[in-house]
PDB file of N, CA and C in Angstrom:
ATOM      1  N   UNK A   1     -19.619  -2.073 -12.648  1.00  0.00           N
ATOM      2  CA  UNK A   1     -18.523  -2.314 -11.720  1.00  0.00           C
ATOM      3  C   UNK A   1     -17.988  -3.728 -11.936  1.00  0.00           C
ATOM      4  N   UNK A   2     -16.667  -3.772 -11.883  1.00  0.00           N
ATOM      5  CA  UNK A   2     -15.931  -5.081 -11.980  1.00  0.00           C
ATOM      6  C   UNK A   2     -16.299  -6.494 -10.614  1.00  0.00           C
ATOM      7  N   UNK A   3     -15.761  -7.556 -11.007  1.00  0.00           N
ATOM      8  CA  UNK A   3     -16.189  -8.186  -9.816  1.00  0.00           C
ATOM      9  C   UNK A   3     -15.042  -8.411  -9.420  1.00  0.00           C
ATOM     10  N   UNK A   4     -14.755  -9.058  -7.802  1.00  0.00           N
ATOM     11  CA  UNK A   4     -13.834  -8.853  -7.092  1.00  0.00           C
ATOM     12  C   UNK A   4     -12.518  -9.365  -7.834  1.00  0.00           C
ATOM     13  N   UNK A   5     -13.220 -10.694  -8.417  1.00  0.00           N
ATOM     14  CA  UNK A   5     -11.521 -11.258  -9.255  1.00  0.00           C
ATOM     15  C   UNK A   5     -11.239 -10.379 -10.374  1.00  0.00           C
ATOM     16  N   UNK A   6     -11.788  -9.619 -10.924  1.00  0.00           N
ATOM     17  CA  UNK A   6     -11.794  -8.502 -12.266  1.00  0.00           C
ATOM     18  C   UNK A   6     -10.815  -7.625 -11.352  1.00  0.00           C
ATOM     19  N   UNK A   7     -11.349  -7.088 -10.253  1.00  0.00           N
ATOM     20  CA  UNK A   7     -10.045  -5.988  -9.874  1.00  0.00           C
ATOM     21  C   UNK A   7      -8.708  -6.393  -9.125  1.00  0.00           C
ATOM     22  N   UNK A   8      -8.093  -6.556 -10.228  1.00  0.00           N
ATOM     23  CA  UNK A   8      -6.894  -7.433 -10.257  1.00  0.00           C
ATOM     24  C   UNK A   8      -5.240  -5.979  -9.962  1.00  0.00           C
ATOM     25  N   UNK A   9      -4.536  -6.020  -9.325  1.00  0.00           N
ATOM     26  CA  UNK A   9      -3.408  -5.773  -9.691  1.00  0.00           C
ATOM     27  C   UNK A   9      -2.315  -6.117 -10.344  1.00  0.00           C
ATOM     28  N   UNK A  10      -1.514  -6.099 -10.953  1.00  0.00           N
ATOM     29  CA  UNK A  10      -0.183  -6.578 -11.932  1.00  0.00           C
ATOM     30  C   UNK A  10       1.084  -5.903 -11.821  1.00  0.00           C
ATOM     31  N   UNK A  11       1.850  -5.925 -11.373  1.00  0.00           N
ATOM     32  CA  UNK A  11       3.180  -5.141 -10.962  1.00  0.00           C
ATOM     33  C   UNK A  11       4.299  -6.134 -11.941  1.00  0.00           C
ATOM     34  N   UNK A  12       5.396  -5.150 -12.538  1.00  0.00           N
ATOM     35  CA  UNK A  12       5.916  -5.892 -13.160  1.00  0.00           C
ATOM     36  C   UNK A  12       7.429  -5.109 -13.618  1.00  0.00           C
ATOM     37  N   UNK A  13       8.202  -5.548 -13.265  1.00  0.00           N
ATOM     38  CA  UNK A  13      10.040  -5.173 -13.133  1.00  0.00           C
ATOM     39  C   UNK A  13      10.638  -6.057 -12.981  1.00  0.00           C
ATOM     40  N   UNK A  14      11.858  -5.584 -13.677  1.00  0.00           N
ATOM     41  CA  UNK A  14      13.185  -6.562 -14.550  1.00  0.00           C
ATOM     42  C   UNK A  14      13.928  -5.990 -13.422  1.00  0.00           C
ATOM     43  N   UNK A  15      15.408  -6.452 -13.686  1.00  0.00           N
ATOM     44  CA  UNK A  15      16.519  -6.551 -12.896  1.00  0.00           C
ATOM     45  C   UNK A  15      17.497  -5.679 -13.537  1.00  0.00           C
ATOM     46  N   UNK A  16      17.213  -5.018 -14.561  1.00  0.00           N
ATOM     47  CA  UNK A  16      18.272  -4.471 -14.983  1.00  0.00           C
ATOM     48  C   UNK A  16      17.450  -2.663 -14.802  1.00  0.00           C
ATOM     49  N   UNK A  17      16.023  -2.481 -14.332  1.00  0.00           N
ATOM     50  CA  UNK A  17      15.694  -1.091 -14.065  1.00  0.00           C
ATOM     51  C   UNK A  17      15.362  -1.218 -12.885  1.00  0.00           C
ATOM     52  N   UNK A  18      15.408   0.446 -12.290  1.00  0.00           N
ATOM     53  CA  UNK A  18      15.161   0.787 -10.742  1.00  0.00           C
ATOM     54  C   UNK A  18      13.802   0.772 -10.403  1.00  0.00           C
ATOM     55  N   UNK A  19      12.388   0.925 -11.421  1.00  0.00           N
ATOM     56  CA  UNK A  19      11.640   1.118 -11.750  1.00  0.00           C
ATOM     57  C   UNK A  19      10.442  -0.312 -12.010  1.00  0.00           C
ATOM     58  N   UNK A  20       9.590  -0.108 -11.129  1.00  0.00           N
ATOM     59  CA  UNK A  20       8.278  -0.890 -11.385  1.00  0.00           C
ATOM     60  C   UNK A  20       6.953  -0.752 -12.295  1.00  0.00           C
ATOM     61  N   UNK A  21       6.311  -1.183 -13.032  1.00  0.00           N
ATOM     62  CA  UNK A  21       4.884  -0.921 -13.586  1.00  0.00           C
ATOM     63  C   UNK A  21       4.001  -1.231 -12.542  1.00  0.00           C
ATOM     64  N   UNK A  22       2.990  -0.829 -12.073  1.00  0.00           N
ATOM     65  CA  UNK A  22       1.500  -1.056 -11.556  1.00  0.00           C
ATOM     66  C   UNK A  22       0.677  -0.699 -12.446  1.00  0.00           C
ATOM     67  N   UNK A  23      -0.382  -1.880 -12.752  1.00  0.00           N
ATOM     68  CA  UNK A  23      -1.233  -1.930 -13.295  1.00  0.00           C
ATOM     69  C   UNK A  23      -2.437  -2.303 -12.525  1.00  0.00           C
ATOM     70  N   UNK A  24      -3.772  -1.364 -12.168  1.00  0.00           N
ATOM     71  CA  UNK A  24      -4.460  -2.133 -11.580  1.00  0.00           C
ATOM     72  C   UNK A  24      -5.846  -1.557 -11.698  1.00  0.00           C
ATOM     73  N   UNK A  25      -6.917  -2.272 -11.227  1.00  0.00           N
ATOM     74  CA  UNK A  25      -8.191  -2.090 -11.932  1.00  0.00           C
ATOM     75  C   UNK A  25      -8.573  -2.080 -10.069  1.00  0.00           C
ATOM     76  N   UNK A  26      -8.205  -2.374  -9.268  1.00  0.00           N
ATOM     77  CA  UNK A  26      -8.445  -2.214  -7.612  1.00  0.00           C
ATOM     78  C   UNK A  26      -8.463  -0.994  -7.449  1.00  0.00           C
ATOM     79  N   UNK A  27      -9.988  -0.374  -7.032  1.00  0.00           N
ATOM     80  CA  UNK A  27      -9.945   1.414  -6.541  1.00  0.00           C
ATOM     81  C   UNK A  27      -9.378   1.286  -5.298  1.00  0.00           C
ATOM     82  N   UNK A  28      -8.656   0.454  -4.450  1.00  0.00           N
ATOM     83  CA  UNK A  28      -8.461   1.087  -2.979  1.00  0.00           C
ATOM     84  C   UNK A  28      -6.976   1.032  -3.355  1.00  0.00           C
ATOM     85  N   UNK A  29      -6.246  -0.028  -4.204  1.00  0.00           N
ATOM     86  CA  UNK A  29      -4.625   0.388  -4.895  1.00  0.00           C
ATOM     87  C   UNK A  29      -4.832   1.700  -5.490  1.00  0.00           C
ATOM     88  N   UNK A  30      -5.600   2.087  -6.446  1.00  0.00           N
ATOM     89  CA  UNK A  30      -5.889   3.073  -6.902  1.00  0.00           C
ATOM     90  C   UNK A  30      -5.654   4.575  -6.631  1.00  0.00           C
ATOM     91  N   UNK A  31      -6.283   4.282  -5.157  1.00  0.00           N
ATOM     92  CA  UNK A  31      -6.677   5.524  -4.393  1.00  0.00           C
ATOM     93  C   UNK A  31      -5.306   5.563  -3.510  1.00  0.00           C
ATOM     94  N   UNK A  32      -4.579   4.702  -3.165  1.00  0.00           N
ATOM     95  CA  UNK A  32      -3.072   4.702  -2.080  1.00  0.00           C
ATOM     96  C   UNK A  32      -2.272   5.153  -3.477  1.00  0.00           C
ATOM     97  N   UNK A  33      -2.082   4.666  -4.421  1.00  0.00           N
ATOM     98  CA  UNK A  33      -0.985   5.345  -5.887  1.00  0.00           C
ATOM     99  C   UNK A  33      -1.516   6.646  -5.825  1.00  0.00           C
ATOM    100  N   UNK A  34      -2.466   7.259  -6.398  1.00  0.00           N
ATOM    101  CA  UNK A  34      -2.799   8.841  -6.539  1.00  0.00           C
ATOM    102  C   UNK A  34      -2.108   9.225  -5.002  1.00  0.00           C
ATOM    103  N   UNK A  35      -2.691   8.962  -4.197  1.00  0.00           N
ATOM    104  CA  UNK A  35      -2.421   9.510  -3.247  1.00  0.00           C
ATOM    105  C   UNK A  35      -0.379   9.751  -3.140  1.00  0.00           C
ATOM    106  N   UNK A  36      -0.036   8.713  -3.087  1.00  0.00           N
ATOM    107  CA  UNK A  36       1.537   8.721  -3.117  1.00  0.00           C
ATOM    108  C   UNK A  36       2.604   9.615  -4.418  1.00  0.00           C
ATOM    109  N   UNK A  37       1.477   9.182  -5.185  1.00  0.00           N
ATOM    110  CA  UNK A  37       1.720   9.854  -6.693  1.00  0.00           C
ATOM    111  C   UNK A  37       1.937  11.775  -5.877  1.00  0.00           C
ATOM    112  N   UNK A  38       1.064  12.291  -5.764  1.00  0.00           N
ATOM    113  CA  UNK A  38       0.728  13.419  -5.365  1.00  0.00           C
ATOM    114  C   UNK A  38       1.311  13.838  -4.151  1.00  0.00           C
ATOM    115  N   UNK A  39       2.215  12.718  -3.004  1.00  0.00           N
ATOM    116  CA  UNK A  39       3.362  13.582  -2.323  1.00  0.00           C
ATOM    117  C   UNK A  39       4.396  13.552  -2.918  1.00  0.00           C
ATOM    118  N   UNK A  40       5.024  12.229  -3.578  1.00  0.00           N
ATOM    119  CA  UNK A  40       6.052  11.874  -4.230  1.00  0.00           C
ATOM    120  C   UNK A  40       6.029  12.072  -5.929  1.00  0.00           C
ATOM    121  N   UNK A  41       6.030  12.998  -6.171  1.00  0.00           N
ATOM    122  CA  UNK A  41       5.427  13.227  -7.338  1.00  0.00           C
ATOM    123  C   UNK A  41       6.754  12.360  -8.390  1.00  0.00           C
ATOM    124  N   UNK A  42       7.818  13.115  -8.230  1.00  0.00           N
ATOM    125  CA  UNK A  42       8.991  12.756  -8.440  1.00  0.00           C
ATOM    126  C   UNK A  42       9.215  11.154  -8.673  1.00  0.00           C
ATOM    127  N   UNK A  43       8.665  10.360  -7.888  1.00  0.00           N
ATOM    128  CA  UNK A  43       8.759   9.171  -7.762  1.00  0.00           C
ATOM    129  C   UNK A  43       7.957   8.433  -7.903  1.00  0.00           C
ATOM    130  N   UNK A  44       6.411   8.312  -8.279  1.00  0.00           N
ATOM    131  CA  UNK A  44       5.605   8.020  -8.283  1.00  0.00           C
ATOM    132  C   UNK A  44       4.648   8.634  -9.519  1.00  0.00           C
ATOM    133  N   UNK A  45       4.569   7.836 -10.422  1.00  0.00           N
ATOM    134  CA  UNK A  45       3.904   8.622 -11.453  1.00  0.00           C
ATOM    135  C   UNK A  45       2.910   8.037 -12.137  1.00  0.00           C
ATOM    136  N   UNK A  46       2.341   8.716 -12.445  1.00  0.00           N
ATOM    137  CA  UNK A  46       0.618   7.875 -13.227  1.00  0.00           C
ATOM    138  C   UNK A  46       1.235   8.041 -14.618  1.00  0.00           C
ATOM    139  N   UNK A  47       1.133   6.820 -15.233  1.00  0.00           N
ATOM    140  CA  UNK A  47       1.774   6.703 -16.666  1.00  0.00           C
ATOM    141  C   UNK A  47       0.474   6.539 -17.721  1.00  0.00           C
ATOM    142  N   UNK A  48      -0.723   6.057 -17.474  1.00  0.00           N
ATOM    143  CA  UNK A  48      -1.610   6.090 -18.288  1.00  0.00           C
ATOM    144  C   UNK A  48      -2.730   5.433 -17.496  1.00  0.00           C
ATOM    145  N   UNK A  49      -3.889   6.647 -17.707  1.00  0.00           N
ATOM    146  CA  UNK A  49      -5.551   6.108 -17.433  1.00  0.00           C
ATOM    147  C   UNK A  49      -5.805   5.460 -18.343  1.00  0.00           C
ATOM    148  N   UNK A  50      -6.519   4.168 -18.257  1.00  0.00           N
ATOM    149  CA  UNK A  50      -6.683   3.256 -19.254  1.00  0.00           C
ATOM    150  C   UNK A  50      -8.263   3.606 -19.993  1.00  0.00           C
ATOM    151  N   UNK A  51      -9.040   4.176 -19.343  1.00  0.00           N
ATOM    152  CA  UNK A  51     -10.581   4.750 -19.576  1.00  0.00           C
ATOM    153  C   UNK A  51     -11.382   3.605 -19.516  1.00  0.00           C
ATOM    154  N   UNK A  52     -10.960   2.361 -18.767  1.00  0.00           N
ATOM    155  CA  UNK A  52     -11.590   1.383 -18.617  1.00  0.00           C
ATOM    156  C   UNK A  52     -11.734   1.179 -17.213  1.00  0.00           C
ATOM    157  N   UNK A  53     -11.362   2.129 -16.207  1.00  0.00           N
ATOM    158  CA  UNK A  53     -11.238   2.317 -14.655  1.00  0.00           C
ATOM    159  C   UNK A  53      -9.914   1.375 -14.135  1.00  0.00           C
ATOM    160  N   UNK A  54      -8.767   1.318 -15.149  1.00  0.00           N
ATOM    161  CA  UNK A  54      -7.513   1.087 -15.290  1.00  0.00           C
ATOM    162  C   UNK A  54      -6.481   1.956 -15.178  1.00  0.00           C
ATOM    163  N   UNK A  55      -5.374   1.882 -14.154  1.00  0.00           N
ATOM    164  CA  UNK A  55      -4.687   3.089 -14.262  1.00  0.00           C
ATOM    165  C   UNK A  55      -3.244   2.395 -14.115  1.00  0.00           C
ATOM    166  N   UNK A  56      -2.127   3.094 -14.905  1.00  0.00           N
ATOM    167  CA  UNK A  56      -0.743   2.318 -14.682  1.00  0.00           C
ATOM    168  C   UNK A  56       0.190   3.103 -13.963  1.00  0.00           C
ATOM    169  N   UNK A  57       0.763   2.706 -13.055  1.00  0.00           N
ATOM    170  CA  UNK A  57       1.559   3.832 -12.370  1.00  0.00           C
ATOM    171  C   UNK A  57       3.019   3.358 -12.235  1.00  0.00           C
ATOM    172  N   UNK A  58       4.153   4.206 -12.751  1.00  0.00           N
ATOM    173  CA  UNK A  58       5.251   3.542 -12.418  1.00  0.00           C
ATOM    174  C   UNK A  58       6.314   4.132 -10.972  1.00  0.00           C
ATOM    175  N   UNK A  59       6.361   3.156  -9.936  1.00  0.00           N
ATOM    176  CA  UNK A  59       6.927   3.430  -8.940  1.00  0.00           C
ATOM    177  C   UNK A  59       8.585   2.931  -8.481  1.00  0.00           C
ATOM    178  N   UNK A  60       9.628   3.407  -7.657  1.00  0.00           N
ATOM    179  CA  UNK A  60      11.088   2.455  -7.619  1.00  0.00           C
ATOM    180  C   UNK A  60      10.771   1.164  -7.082  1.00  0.00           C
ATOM    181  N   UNK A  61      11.042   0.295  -7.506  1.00  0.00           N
ATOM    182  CA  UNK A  61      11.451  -0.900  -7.180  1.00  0.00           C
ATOM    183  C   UNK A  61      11.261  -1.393  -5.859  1.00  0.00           C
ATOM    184  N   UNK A  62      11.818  -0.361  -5.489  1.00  0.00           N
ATOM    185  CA  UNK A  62      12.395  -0.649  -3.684  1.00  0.00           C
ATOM    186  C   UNK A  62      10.828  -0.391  -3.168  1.00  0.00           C
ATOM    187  N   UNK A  63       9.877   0.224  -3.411  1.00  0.00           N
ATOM    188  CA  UNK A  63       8.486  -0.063  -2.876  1.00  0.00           C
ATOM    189  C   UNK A  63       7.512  -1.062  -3.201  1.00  0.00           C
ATOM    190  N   UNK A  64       8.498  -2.301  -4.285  1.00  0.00           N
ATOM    191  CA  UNK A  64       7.602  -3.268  -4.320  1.00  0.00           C
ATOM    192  C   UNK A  64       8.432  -4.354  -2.990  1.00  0.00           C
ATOM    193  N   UNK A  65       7.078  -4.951  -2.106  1.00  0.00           N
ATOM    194  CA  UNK A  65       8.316  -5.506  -1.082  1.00  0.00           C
ATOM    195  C   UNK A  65       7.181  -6.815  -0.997  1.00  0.00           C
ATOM    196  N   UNK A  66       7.945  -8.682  -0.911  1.00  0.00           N
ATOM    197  CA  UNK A  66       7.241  -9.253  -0.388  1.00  0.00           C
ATOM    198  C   UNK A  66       8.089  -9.713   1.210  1.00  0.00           C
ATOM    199  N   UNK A  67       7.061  -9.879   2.017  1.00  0.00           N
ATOM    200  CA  UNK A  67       7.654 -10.758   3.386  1.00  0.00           C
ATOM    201  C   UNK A  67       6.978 -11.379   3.734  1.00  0.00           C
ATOM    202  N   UNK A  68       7.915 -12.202   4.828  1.00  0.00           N
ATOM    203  CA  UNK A  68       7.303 -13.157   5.551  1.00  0.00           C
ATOM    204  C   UNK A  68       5.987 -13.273   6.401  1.00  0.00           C
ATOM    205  N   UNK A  69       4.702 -14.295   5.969  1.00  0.00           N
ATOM    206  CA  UNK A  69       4.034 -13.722   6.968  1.00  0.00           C
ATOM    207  C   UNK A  69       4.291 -14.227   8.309  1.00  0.00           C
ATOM    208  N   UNK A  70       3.056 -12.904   8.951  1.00  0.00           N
ATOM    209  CA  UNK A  70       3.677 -13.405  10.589  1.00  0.00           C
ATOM    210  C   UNK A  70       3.015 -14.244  11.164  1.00  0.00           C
ATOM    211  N   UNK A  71       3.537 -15.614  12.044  1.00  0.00           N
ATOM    212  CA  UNK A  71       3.112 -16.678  12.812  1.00  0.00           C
ATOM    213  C   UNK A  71       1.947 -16.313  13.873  1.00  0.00           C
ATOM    214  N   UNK A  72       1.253 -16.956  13.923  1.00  0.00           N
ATOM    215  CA  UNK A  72       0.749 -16.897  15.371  1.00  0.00           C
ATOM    216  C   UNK A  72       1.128 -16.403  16.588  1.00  0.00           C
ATOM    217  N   UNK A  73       2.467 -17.290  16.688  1.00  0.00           N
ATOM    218  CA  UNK A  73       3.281 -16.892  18.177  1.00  0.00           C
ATOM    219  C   UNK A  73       4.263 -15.071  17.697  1.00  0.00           C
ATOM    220  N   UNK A  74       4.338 -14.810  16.578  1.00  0.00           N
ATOM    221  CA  UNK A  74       4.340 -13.589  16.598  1.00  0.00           C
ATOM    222  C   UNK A  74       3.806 -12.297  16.345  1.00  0.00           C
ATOM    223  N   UNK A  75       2.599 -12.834  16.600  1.00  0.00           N
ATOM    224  CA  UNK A  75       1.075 -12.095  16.580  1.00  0.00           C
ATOM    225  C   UNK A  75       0.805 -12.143  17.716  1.00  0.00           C
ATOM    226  N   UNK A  76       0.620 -13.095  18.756  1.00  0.00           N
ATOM    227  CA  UNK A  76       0.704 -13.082  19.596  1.00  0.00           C
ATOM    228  C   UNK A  76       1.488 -12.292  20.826  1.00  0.00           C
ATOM    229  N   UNK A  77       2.882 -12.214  20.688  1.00  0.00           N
ATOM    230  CA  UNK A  77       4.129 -11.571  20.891  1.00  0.00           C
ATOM    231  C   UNK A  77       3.917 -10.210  20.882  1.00  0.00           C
ATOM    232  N   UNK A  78       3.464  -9.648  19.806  1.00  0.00           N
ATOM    233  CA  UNK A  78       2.876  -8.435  19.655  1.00  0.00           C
ATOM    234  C   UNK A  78       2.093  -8.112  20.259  1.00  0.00           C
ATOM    235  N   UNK A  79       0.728  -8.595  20.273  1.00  0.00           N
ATOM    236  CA  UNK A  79      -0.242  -8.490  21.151  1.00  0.00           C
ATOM    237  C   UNK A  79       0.246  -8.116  22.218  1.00  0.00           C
ATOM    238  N   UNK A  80       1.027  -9.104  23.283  1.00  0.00           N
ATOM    239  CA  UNK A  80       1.362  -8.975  24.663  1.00  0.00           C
ATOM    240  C   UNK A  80       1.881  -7.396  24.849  1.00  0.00           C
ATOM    241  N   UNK A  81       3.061  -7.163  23.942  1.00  0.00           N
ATOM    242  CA  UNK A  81       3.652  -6.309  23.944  1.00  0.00           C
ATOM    243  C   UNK A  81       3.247  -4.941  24.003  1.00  0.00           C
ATOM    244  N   UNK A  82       2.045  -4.834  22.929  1.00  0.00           N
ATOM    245  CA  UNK A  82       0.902  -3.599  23.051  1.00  0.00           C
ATOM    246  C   UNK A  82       0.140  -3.247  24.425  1.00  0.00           C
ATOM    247  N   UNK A  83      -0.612  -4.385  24.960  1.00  0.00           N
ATOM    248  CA  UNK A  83      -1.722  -4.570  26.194  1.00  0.00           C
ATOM    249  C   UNK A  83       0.160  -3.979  27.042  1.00  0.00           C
ATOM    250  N   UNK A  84       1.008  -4.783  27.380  1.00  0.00           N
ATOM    251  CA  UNK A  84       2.235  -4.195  28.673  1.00  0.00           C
ATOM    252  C   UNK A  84       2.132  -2.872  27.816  1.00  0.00           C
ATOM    253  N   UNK A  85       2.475  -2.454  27.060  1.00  0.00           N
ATOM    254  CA  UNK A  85       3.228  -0.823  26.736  1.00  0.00           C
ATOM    255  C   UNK A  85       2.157   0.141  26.515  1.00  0.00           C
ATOM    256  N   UNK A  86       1.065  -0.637  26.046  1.00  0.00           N
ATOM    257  CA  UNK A  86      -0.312   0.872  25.741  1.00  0.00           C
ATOM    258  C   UNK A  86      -1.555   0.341  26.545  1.00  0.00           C
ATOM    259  N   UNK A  87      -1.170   0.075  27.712  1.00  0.00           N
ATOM    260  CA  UNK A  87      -2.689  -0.328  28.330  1.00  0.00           C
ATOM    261  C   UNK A  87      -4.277   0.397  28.380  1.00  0.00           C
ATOM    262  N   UNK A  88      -3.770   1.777  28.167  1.00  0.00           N
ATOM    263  CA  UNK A  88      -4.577   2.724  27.796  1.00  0.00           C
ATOM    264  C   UNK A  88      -4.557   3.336  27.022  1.00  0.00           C
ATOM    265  N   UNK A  89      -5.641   3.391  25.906  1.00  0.00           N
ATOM    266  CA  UNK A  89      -5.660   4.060  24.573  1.00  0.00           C
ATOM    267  C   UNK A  89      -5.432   5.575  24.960  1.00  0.00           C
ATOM    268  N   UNK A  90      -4.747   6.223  23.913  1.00  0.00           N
ATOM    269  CA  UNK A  90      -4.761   8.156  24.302  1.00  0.00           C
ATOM    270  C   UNK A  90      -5.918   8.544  23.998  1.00  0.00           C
ATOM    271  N   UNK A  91      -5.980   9.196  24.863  1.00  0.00           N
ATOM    272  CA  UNK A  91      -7.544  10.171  24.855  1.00  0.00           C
ATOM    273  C   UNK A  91      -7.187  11.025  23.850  1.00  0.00           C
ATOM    274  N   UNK A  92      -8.288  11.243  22.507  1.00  0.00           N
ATOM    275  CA  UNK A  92      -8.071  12.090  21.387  1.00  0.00           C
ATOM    276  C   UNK A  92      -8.889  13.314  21.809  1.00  0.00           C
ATOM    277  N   UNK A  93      -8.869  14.233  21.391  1.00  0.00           N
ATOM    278  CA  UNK A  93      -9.493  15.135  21.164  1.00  0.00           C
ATOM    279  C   UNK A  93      -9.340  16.141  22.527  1.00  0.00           C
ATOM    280  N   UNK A  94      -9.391  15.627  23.699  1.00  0.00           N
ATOM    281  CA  UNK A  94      -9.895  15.863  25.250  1.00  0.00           C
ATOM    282  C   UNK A  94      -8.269  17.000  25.767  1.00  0.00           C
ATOM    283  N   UNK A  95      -8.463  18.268  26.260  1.00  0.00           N
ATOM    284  CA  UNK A  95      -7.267  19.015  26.664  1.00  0.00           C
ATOM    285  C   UNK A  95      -6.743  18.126  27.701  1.00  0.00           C
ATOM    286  N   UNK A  96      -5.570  17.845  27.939  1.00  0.00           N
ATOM    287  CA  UNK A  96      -4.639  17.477  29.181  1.00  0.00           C
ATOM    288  C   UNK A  96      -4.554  18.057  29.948  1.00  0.00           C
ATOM    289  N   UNK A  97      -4.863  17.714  31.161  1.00  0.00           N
ATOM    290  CA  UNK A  97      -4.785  18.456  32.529  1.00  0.00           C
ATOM    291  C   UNK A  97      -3.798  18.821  33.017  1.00  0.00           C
TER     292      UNK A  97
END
């Protein structure tokens, strides 16, 4: 098994295609691509198992995304917002009365 800095991802697209490379040796990227691969087949495609526990997948563009991270005070913000709107978790499983 690789060590944590070994399982590396690599994503890599130009400006002139719609289209991204993923390259990655991370089984939990791994396991979210197959998975997406296999609803979006169309759009999401496994381009080559590397047989080194390497797999390349090419996906659109538009699902590579970076943002801003979020502040404190809007982590916070959130927080509040959850505890006022979901004060009580839904009961899973249990019939409704």
């Amino acid at each position: 098994m690789r060590s944590a800095v070994e399982r590396e991802t690599i994503i890599l697209y130009n400006q002139s295609e719609g289209e991204a490379s993923v390259y990655s040796f991370d089984p939990k990227m791994i396991r979210k691509l197959e998975k997406l691969a296999s609803k979006y087949p169309d759009e999401i495609r496994l381009e080559k198992e590397h047989g080194d526990g390497a797999y390349t997948y090419t996906v659109p563009k538009d699902c590579v995304l970076i943002r801003e991270p979020y502040s404190k005070e809007r982590r916070e913000a959130a927080r509040q917002r959850a505890i006022q709107n979901c004060s009580k978790p839904p009961v899973r499983g249990a019939k409704a009365e």
